[in-house]
N, C-alpha and C. Protein backbone atom coordinates (compact mmCIF):
# COMPACT_ATOMS: atom_id res chain seq x y z
N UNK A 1 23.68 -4.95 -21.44
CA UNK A 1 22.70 -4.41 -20.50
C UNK A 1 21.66 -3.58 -21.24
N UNK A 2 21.87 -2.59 -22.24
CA UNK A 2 20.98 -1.96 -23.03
C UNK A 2 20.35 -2.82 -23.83
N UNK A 3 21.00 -4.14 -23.97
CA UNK A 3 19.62 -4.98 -24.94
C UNK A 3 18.62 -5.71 -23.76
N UNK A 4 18.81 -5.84 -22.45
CA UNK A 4 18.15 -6.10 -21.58
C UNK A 4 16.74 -5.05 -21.42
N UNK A 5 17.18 -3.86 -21.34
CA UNK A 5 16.40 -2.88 -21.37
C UNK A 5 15.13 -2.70 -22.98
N UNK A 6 16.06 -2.45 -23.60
CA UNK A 6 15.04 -2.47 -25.08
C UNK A 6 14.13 -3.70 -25.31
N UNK A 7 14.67 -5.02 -25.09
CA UNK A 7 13.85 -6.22 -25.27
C UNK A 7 12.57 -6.66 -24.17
N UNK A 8 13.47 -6.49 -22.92
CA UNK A 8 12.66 -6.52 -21.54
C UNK A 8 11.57 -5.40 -21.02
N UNK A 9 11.80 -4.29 -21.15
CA UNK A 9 10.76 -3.55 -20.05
C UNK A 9 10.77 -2.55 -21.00
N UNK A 10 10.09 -2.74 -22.28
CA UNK A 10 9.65 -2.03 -22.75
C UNK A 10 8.22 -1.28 -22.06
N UNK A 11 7.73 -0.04 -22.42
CA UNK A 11 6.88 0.20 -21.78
C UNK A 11 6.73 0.69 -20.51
N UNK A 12 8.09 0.61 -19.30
CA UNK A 12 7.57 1.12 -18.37
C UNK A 12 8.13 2.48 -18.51
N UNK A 13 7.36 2.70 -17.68
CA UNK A 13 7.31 4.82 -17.34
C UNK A 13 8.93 4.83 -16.42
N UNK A 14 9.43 5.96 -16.50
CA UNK A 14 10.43 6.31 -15.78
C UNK A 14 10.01 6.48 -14.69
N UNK A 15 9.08 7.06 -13.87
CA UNK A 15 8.43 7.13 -12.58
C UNK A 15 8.24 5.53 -11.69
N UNK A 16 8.01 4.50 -12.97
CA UNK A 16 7.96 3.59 -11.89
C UNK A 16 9.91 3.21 -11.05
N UNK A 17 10.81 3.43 -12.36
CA UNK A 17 12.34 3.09 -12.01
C UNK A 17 12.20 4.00 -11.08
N UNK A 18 12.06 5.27 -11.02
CA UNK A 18 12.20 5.92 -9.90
C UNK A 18 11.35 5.61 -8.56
N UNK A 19 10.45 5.30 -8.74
CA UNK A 19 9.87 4.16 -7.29
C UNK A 19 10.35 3.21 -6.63
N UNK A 20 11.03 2.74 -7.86
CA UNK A 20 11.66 1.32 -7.19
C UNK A 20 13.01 1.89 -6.62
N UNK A 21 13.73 2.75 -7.10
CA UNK A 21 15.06 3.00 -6.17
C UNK A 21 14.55 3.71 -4.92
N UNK A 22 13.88 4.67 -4.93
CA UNK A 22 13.05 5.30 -3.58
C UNK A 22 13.09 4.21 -2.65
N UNK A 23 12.54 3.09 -3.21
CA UNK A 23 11.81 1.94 -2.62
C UNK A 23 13.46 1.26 -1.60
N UNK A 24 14.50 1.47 -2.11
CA UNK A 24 15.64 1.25 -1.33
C UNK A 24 15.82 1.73 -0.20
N UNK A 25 15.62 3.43 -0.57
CA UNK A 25 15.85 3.99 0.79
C UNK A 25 14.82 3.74 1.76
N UNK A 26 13.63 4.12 1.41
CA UNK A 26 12.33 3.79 2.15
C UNK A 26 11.50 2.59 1.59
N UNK A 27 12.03 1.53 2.48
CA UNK A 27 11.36 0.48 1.63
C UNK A 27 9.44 0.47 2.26
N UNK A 28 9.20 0.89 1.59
CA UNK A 28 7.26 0.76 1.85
C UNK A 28 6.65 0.31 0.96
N UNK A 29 5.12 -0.73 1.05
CA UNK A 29 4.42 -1.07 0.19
C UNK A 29 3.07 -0.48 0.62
N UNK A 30 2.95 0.41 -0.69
CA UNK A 30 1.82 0.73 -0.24
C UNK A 30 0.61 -0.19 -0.29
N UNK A 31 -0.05 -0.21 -0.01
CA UNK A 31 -1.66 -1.22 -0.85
C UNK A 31 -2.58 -0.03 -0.81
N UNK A 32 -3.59 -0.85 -1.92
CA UNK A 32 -4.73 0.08 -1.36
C UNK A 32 -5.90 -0.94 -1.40
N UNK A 33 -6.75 -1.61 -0.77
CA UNK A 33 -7.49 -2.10 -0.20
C UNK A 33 -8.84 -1.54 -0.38
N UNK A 34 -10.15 -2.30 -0.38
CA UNK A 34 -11.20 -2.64 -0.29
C UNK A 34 -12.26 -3.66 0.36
N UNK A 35 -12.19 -2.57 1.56
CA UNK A 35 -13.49 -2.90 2.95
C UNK A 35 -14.38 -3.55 2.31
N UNK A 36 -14.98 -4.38 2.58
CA UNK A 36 -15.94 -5.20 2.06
C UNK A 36 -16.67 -5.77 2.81
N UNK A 37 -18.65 -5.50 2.96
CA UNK A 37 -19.47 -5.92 3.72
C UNK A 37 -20.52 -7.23 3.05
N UNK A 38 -20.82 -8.37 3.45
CA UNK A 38 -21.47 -8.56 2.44
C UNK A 38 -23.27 -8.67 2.15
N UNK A 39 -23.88 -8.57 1.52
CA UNK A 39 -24.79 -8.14 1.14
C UNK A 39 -26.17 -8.84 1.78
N UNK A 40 -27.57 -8.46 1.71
CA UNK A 40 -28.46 -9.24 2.81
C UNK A 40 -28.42 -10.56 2.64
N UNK A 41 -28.36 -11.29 1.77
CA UNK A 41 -28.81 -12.38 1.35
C UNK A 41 -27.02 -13.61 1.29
N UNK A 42 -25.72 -12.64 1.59
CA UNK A 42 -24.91 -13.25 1.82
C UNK A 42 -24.52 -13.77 0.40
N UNK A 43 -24.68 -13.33 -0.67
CA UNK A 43 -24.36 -13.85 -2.24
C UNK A 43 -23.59 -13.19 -2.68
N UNK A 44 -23.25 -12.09 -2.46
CA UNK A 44 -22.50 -10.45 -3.29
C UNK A 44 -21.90 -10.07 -2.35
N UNK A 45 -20.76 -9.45 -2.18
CA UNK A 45 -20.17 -8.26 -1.72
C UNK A 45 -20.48 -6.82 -2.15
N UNK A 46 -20.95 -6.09 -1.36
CA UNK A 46 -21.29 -4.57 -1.24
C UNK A 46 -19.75 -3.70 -0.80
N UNK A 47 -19.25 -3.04 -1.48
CA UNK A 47 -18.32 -2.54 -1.48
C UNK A 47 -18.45 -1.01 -0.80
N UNK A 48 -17.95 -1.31 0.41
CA UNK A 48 -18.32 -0.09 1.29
C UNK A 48 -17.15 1.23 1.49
N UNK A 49 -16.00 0.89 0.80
CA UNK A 49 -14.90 2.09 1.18
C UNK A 49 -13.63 0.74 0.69
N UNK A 50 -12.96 2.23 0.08
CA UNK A 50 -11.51 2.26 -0.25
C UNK A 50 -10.72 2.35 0.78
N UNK A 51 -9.63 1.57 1.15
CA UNK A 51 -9.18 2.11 2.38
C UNK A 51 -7.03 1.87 1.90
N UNK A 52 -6.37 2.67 2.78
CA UNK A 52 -4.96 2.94 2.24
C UNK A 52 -4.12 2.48 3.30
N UNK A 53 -3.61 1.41 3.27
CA UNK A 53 -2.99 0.25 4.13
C UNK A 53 -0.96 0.48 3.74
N UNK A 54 -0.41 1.09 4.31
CA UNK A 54 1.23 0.99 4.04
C UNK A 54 2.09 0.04 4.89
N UNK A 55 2.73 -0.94 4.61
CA UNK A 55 3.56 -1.62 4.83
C UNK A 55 4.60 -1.36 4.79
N UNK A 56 5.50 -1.82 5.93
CA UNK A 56 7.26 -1.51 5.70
C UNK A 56 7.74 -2.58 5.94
N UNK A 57 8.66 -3.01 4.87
CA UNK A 57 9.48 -3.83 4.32
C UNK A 57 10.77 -4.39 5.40
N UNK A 58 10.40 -5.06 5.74
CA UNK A 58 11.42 -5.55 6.92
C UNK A 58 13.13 -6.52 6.67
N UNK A 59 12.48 -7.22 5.58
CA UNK A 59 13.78 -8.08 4.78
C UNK A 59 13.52 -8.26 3.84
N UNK A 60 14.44 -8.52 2.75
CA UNK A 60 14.01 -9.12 1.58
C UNK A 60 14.66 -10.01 1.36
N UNK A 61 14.16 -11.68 1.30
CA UNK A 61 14.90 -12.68 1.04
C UNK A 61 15.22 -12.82 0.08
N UNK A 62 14.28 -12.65 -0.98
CA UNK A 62 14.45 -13.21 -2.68
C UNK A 62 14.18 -12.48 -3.51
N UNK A 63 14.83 -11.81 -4.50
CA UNK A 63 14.18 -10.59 -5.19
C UNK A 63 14.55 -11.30 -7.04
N UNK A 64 13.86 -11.36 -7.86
CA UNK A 64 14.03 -11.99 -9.42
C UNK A 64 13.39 -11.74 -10.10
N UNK A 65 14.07 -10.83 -11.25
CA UNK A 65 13.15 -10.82 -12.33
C UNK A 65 12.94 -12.10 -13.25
N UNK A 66 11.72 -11.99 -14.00
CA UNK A 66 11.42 -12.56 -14.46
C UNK A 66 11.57 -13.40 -15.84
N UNK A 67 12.20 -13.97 -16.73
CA UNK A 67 12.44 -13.65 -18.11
C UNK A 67 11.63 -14.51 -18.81
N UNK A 68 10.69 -14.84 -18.38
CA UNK A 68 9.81 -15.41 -19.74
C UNK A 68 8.83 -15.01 -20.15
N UNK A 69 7.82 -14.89 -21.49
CA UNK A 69 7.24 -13.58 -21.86
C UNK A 69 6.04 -13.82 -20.87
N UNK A 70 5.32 -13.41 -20.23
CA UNK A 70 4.00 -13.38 -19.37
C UNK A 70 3.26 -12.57 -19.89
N UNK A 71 2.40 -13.10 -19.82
CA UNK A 71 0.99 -12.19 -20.24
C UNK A 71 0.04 -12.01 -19.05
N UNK A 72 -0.64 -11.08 -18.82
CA UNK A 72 -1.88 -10.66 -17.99
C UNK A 72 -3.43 -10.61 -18.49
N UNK A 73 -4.26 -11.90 -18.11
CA UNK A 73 -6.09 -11.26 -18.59
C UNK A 73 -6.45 -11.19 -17.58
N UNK A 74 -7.07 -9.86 -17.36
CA UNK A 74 -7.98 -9.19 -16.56
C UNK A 74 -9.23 -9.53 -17.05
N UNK A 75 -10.05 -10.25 -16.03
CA UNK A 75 -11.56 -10.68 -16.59
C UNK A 75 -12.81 -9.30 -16.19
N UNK A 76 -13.54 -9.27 -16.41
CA UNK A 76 -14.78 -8.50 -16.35
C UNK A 76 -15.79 -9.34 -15.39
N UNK A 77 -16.02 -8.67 -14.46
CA UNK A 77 -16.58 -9.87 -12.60
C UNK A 77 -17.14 -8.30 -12.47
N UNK A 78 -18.20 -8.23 -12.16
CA UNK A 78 -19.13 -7.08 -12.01
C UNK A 78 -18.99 -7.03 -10.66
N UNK A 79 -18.94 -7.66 -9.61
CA UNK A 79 -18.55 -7.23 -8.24
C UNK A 79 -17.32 -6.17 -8.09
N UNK A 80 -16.87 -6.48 -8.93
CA UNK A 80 -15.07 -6.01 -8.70
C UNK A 80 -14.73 -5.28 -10.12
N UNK A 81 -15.52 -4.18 -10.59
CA UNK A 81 -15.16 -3.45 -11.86
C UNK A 81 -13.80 -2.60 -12.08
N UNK A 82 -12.63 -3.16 -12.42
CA UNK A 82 -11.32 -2.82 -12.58
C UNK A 82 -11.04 -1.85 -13.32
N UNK A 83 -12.34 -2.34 -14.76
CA UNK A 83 -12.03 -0.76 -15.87
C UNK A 83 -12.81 0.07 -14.96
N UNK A 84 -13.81 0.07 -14.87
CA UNK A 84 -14.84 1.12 -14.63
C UNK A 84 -14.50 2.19 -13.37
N UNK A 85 -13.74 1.08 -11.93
CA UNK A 85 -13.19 1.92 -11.12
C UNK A 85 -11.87 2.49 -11.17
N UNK A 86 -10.83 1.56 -11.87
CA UNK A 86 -9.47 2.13 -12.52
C UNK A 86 -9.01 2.47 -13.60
N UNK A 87 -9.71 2.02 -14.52
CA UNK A 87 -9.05 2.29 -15.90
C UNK A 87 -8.64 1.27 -16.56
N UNK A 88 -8.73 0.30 -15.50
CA UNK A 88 -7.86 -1.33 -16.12
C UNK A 88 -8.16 -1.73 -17.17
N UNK A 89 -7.37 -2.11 -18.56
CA UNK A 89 -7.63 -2.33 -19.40
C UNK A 89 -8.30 -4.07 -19.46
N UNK A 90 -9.10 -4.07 -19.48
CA UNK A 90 -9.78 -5.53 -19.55
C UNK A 90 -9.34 -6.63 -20.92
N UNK A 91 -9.15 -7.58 -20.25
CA UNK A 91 -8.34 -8.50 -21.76
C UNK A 91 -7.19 -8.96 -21.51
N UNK A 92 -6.07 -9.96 -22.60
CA UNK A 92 -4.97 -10.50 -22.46
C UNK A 92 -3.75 -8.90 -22.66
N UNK A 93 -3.05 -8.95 -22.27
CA UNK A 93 -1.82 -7.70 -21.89
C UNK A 93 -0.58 -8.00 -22.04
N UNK A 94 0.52 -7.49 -22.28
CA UNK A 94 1.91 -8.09 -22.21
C UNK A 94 2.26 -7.65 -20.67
N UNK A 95 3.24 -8.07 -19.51
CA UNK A 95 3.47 -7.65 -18.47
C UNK A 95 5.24 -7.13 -18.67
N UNK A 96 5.28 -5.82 -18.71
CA UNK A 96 6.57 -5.21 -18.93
C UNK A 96 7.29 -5.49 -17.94
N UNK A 97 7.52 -5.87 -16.32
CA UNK A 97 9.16 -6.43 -15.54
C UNK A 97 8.19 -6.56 -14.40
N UNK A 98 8.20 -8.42 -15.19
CA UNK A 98 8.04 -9.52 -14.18
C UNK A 98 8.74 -9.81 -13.65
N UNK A 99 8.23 -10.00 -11.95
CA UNK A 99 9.24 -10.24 -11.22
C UNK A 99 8.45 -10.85 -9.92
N UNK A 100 9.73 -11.52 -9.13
CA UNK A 100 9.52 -12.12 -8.02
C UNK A 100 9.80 -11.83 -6.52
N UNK A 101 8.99 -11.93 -5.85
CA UNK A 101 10.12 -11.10 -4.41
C UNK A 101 9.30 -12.02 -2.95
N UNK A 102 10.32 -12.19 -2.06
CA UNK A 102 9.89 -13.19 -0.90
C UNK A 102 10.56 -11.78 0.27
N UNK A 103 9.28 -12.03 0.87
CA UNK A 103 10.01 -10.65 2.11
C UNK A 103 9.08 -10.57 3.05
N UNK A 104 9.39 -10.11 4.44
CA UNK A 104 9.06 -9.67 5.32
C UNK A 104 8.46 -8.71 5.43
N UNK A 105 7.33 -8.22 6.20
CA UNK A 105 6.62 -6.52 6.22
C UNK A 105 5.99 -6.58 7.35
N UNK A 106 6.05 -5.49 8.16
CA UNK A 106 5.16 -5.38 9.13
C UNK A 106 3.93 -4.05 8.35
N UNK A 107 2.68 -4.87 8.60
CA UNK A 107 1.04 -3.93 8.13
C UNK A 107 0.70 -3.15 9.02
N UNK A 108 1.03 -1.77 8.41
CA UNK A 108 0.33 -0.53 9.48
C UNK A 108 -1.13 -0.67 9.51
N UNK A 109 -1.19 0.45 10.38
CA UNK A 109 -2.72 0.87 10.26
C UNK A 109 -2.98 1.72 9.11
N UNK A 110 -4.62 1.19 8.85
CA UNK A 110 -5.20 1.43 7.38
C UNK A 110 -6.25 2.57 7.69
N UNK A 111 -5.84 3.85 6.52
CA UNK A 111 -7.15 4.75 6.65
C UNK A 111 -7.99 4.80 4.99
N UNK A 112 -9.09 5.53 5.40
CA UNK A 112 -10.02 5.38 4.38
C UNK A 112 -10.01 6.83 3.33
N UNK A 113 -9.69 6.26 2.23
CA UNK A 113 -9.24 7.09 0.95
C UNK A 113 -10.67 7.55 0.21
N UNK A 114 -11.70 6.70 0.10
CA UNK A 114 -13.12 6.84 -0.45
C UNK A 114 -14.21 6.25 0.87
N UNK A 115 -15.17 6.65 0.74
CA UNK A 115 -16.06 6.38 1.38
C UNK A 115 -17.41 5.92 0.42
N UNK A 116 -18.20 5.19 1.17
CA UNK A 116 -19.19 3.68 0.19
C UNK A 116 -19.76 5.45 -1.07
């Protein structure tokens, strides 16, 4: 089991393991979402507000990690700036615990975290 750990999920933060067991007792997904109007001419999206959408987890049919190495590229799409609004590192990435999950959720109501 400790070579699972050292080989596999290198890299993640202890805060996320501790999310995910939280995530037992209170199973919630949070999202966070982006309202989107689109622009005069109907070509672009104008990005009008951040908004904070929580889901609760109703069943979980299928839950699997992942074991083959995956990688992540995040492209650079100027509508949708990932570094610039998150930090996202732009480029190919290793993905530290890939995984799979099939489940049920009922979508609350969504409030607004940023405004345009």
């Amino acid at each position: 089991m400790a070579d699972f750990f050292d080989d596999e999920v290198k890299g993640v933060d202890f805060s996320l393991i501790k999310q995910l067991f939280e995530g037992f007792i209170h199973p919630q997904m949070d999202q966070i979402l982006f309202k989107q109007f689109p622009d005069g001419e109907g070509t672009s999206a104008v990005y009008r507000s951040v908004v904070h959408s929580p889901s609760v987890i109703k069943k979980i049919h299928q839950l699997k990690l992942l074991t083959n190495n995956f990688t992540l590229d995040v492209k650079s799409v100027a509508s949708f700036p990932l570094h610039d609004m998150f930090g996202i590192q732009l480029g190919s990435q290793a993905v530290h615990l890939p995984f799979y999950i099939n489940m049920d959720f009922d979508q609350l109501g969504a409030s607004q975290v940023l405004p345009a």
